[in-house]
Protein backbone atom coordinates (compact mmCIF):
# COMPACT_ATOMS: atom_id res chain seq x y z
CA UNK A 1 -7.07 -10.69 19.50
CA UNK A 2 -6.56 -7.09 19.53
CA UNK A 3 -9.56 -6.42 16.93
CA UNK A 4 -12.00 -9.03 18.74
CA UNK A 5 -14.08 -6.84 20.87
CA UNK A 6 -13.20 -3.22 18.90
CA UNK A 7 -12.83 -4.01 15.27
CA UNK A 8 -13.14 -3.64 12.54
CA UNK A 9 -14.64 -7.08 11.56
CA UNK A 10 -12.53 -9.09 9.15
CA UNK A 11 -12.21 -12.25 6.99
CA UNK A 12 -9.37 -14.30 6.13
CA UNK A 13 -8.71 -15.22 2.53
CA UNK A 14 -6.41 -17.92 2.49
CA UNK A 15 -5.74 -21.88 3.40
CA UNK A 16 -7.36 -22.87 6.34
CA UNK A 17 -5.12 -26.00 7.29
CA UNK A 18 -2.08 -23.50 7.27
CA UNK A 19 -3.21 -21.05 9.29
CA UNK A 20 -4.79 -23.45 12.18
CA UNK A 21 -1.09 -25.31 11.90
CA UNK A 22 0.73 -21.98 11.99
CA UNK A 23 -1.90 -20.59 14.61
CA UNK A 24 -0.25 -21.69 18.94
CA UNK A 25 -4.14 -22.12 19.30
CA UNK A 26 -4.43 -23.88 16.29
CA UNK A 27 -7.87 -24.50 15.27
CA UNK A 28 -9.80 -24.23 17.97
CA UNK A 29 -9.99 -19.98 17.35
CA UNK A 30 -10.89 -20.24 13.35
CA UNK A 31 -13.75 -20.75 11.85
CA UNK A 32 -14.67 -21.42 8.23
CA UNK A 33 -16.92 -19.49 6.43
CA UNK A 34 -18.84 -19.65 3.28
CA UNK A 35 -19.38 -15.96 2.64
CA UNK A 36 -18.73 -12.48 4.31
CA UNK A 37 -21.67 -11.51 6.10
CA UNK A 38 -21.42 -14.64 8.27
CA UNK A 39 -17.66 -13.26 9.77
CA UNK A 40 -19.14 -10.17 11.20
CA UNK A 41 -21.39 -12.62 13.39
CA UNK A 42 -18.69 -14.84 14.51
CA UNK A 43 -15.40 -12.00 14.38
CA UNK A 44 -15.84 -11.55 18.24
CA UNK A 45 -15.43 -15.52 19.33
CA UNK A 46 -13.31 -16.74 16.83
CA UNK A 47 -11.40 -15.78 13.22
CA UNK A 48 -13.23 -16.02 9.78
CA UNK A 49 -11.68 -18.04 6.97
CA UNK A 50 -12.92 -17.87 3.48
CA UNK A 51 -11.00 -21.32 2.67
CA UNK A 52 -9.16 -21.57 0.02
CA UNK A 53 -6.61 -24.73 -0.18
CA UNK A 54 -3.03 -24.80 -0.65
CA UNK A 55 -2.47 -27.68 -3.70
CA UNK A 56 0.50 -28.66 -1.24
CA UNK A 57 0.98 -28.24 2.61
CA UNK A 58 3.77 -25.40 3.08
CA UNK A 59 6.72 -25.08 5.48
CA UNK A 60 7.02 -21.50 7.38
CA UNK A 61 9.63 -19.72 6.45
CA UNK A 62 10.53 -21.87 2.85
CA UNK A 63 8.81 -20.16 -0.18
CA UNK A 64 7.68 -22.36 -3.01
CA UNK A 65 6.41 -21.29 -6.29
CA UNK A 66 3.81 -24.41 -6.22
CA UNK A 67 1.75 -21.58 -3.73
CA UNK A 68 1.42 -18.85 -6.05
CA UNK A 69 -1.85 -20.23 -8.04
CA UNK A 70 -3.38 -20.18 -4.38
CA UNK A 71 -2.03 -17.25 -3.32
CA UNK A 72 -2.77 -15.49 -6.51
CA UNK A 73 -6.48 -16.63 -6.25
CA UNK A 74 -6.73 -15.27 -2.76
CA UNK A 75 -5.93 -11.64 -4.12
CA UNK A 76 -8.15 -12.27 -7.16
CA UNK A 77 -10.96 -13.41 -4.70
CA UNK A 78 -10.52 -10.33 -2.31
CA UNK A 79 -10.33 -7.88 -4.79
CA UNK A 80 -13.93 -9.68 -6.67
CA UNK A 81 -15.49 -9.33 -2.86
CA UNK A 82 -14.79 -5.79 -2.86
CA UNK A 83 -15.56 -4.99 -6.12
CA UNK A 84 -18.93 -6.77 -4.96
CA UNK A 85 -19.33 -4.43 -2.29
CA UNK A 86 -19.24 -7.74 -0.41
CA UNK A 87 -16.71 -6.59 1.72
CA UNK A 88 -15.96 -2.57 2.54
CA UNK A 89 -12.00 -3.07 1.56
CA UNK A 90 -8.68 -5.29 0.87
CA UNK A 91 -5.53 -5.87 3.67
CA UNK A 92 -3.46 -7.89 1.76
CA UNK A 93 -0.59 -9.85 3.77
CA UNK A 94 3.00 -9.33 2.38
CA UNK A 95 3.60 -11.43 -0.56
CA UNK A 96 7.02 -12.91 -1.52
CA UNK A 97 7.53 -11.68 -5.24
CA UNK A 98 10.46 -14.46 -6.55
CA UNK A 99 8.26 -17.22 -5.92
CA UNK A 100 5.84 -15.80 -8.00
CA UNK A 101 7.99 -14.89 -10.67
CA UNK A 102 8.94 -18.42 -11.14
CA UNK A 103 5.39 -19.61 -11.94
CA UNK A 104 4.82 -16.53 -14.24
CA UNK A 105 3.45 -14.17 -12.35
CA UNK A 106 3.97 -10.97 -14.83
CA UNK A 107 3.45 -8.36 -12.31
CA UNK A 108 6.40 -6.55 -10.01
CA UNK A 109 4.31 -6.58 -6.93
CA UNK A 110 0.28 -6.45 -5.70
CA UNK A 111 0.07 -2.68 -6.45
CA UNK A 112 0.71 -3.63 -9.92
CA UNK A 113 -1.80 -6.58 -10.05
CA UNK A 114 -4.68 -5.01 -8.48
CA UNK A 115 -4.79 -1.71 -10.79
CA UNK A 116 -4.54 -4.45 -13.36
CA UNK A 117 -7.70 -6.25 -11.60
CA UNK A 118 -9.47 -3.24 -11.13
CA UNK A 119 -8.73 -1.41 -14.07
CA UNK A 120 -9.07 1.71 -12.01
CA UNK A 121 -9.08 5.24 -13.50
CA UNK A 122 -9.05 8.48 -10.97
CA UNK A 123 -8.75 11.90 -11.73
CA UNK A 124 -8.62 14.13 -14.75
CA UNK A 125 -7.40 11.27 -16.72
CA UNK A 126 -5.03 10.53 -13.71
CA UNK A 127 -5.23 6.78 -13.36
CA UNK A 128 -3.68 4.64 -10.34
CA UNK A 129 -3.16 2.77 -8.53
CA UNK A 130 -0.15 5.12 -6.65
CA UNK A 131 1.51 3.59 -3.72
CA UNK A 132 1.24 5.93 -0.71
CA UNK A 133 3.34 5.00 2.66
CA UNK A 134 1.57 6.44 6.34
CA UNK A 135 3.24 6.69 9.11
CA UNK A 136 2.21 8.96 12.44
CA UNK A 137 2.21 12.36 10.66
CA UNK A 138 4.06 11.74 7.46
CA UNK A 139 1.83 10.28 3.84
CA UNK A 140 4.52 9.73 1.54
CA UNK A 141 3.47 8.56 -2.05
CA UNK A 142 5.95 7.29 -4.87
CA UNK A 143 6.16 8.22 -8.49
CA UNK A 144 8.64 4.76 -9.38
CA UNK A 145 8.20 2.18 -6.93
CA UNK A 146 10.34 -1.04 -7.36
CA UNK A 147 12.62 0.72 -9.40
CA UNK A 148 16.02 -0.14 -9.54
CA UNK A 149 17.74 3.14 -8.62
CA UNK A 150 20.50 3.17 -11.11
CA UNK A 151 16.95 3.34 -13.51
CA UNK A 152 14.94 5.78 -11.57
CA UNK A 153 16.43 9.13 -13.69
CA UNK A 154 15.24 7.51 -17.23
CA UNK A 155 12.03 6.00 -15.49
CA UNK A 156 10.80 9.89 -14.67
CA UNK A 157 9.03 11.53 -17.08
CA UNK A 158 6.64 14.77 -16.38
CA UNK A 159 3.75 12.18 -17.14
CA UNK A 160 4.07 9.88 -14.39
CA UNK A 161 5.52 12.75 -11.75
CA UNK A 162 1.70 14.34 -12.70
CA UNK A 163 -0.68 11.52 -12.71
CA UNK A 164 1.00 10.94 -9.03
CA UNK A 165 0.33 14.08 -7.94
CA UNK A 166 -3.22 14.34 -9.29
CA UNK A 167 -4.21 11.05 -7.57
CA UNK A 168 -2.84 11.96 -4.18
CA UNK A 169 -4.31 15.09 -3.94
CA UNK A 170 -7.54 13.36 -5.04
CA UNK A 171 -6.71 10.40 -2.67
CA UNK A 172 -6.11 13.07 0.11
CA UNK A 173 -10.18 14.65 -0.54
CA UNK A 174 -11.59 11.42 -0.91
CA UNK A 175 -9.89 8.91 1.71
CA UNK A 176 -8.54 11.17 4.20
CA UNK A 177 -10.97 14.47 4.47
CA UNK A 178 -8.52 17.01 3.28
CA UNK A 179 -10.55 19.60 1.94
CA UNK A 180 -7.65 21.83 0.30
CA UNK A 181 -4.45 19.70 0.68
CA UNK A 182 -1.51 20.34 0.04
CA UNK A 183 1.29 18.33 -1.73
CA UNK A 184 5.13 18.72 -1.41
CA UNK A 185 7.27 17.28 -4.36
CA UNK A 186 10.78 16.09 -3.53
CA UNK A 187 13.70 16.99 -5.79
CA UNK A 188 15.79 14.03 -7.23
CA UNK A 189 19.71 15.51 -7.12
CA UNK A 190 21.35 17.25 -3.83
CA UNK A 191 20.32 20.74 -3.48
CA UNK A 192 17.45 20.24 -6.10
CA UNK A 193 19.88 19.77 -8.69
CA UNK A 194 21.36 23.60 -8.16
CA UNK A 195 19.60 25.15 -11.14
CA UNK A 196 21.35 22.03 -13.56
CA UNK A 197 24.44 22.06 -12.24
CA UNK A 198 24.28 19.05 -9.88
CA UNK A 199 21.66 16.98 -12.70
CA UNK A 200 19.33 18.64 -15.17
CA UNK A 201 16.38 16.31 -14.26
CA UNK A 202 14.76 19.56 -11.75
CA UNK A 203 15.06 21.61 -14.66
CA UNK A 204 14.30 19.06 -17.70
CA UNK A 205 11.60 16.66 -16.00
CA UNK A 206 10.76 17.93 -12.18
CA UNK A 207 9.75 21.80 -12.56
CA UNK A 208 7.77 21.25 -15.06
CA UNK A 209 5.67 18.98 -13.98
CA UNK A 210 5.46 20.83 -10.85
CA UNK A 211 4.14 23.84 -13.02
CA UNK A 212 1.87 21.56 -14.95
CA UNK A 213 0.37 20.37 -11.42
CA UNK A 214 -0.13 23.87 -10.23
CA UNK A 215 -2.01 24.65 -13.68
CA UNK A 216 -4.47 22.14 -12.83
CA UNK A 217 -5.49 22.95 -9.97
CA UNK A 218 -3.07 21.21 -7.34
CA UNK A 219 -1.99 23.27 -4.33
CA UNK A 220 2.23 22.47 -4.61
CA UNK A 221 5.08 23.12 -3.29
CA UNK A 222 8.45 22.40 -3.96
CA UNK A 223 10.02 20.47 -5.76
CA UNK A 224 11.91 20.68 -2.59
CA UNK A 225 15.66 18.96 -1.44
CA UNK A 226 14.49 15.74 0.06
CA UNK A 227 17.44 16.06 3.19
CA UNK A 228 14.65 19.01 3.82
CA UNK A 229 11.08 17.82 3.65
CA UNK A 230 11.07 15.41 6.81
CA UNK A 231 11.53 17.59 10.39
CA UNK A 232 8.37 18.15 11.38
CA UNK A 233 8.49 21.39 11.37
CA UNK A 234 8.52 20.94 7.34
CA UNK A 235 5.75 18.03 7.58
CA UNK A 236 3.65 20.82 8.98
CA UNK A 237 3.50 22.57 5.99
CA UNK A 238 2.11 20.04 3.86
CA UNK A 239 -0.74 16.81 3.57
CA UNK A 240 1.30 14.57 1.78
CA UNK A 241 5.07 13.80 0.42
CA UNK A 242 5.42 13.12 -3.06
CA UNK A 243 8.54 11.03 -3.17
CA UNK A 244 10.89 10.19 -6.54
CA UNK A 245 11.87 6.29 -6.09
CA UNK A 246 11.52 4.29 -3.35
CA UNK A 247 13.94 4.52 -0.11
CA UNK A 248 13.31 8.54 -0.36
CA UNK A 249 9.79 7.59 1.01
CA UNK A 250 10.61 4.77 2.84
CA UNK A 251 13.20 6.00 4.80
CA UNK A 252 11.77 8.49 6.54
CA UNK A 253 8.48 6.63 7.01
CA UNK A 254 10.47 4.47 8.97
CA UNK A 255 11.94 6.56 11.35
CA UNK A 256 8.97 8.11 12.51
CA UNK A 257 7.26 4.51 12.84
CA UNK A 258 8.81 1.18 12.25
CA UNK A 259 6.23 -1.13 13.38
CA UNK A 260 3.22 0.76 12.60
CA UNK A 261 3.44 2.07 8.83
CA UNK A 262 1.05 1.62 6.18
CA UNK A 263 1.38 0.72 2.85
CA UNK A 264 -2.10 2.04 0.94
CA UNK A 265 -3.15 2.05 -2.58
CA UNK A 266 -4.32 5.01 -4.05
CA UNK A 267 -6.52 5.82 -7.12
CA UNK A 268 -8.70 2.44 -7.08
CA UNK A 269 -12.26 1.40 -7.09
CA UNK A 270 -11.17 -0.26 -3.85
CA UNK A 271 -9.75 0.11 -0.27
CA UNK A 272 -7.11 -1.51 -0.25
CA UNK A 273 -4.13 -1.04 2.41
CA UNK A 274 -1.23 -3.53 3.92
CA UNK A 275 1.47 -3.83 6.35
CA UNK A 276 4.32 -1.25 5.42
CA UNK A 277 6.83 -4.74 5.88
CA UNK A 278 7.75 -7.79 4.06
CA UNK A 279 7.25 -11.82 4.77
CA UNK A 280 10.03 -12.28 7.48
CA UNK A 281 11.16 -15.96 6.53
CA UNK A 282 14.00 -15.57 8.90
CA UNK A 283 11.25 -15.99 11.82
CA UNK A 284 8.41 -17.59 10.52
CA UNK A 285 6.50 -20.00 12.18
CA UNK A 286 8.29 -19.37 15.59
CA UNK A 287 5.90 -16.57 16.73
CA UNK A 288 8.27 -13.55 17.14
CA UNK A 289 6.41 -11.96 14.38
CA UNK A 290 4.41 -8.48 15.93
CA UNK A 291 1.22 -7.52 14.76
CA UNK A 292 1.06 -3.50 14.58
CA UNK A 293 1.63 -2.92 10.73
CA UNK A 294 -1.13 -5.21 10.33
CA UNK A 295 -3.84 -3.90 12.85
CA UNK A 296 -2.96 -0.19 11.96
CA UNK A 297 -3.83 -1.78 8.14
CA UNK A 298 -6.61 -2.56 8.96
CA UNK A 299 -7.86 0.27 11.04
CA UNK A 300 -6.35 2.28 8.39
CA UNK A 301 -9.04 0.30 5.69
CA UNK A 302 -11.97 0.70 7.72
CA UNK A 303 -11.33 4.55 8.00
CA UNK A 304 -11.12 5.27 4.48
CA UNK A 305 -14.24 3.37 3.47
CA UNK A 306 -16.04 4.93 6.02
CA UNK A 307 -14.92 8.17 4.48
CA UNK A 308 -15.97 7.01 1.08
CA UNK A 309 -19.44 5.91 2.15
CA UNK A 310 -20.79 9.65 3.40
């Protein structure tokens, strides 16, 4: 409702039955349609669908691996529609990973999938996709994602810390009209490892990749304590985070915003952005669920391809 009269325009890819059932209007505001350029015509009376059926009918808030062939079609179908240039970018909804899991699904999450779908390559040799978290005036973006933490040392190498930082500072020309930005690379150990004596990964894995960045042309700074990098007074000095493992973004995305964070993809052929929050079982179907991860998604989308088509 809050996108009706202002936009963007958007389609649904998904079941149609579920979301008129899970919907308090039910039907009576969806629509199906048969292609993309008929939901821009109809976006401001009632709520595209690109149907796509469940095999089974679902109940809110109980996952079941007999969804994920749908639900993994509905990615494959978005992602095809913006390859296409059908449609100007992806929002994908949060997924649930277990039930996928159990019915094969060989990827840890959608980032994964869709650099897999779009075999995207970025910058340099850089390749992506790179998860980047937004939130008011923080862009945080992760060298190891879903890693389990205990594994996040061994997972670093001066490889992966680079390619990062090459595609968010490409990411930060491209999407976001930096013209010279600037990237700030978190430490992993307290006191950025005091010169190896609190953990030789600064010294081993962290400076030099922060030397290699510099030598190819990235503006950085750092690696810098993370219990540092977040008062805005630091965030001020810098266009984007570039965060170690996961909570060291996270964290401090979701301080400054809680409801309104985005989760967006960098270093793909595609836009592709979605809620910075996951599928909330615990009240689904009851409509306590709030909507501003979602709508700052999508406004978040429609930026960036604007940006990408000047």
């Amino acid at each position: 409702m809050e996108l009706r009269h202002s936009g963007p325009a958007f389609l649904v890819v998904g079941d149609y039955q579920s979301l008129a059932s899970a919907s308090a209007a039910g039907a009576s505001i969806l629509r199906r349609v048969t292609a993309p350029d008929a939901a821009a015509k109809i976006f401001s009376d009632c709520l595209p669908v690109l149907d796509i059926p469940l095999r089974a009918p679902v109940v809110a808030g109980q996952p079941s691996s007999a969804a994920a062939p749908a639900i993994i079609r509905w990615i494959e179908t978005a992602v095809g529609l913006a390859l296409s240039q059908a449609v100007s970018g992806v929002v994908t909804a949060p997924i649930a990973k277990a039930p996928l899991y159990e019915a094969g699904f060989r990827f840890p999450g959608h980032t994964e999938f869709l650099g897999e779908l779009t075999a995207s390559e970025s910058f340099k040799g850089a390749r992506g996709p790179v998860m980047m978290l937004a939130a008011g005036d923080l862009r945080a973006s992760l060298v190891t994602v879903h890693e389990p933490l205990s594994r996040v040392s061994s997972a670093l190498t001066v490889e992966k810390i680079v390619n990062a930082g090459l595609v968010t500072a490409q990411a930060l020309r491209n999407d976001f009209g930096v013209e010279a930005p600037r990237v700030a690379l978190a430490a992993l150990n307290p006191h950025a490892g005091e010169s190896g004596k609190l953990g030789r990964e600064e010294v081993d894995i962290i400076e030099p990749a922060a030397r290699a960045m510099r030598s190819l042309g990235v503006d950085l700074l750092g690696p810098w304590p993370a219990d540092t990098m977040f008062p805005a007074e630091m965030r001020r000095r810098y266009d984007a985070a570039l965060c170690l493992y996961h909570d060291q973004a996270l964290i401090p995305v979701k301080m400054l915003d809680f409801w309104g964070g985005v989760n967006i993809t960098l270093g793909l052929p595609i836009v592709r952005t979605s809620p910075d929050h996951g599928v909330a079982f615990d009240i689904a179907g009851r409509g306590q669920a709030r909507a501003d991860s979602l709508v700052a998604a999508l406004r978040a989308a429609d930026k960036i391809a604007q940006r990408r088509s000047t």
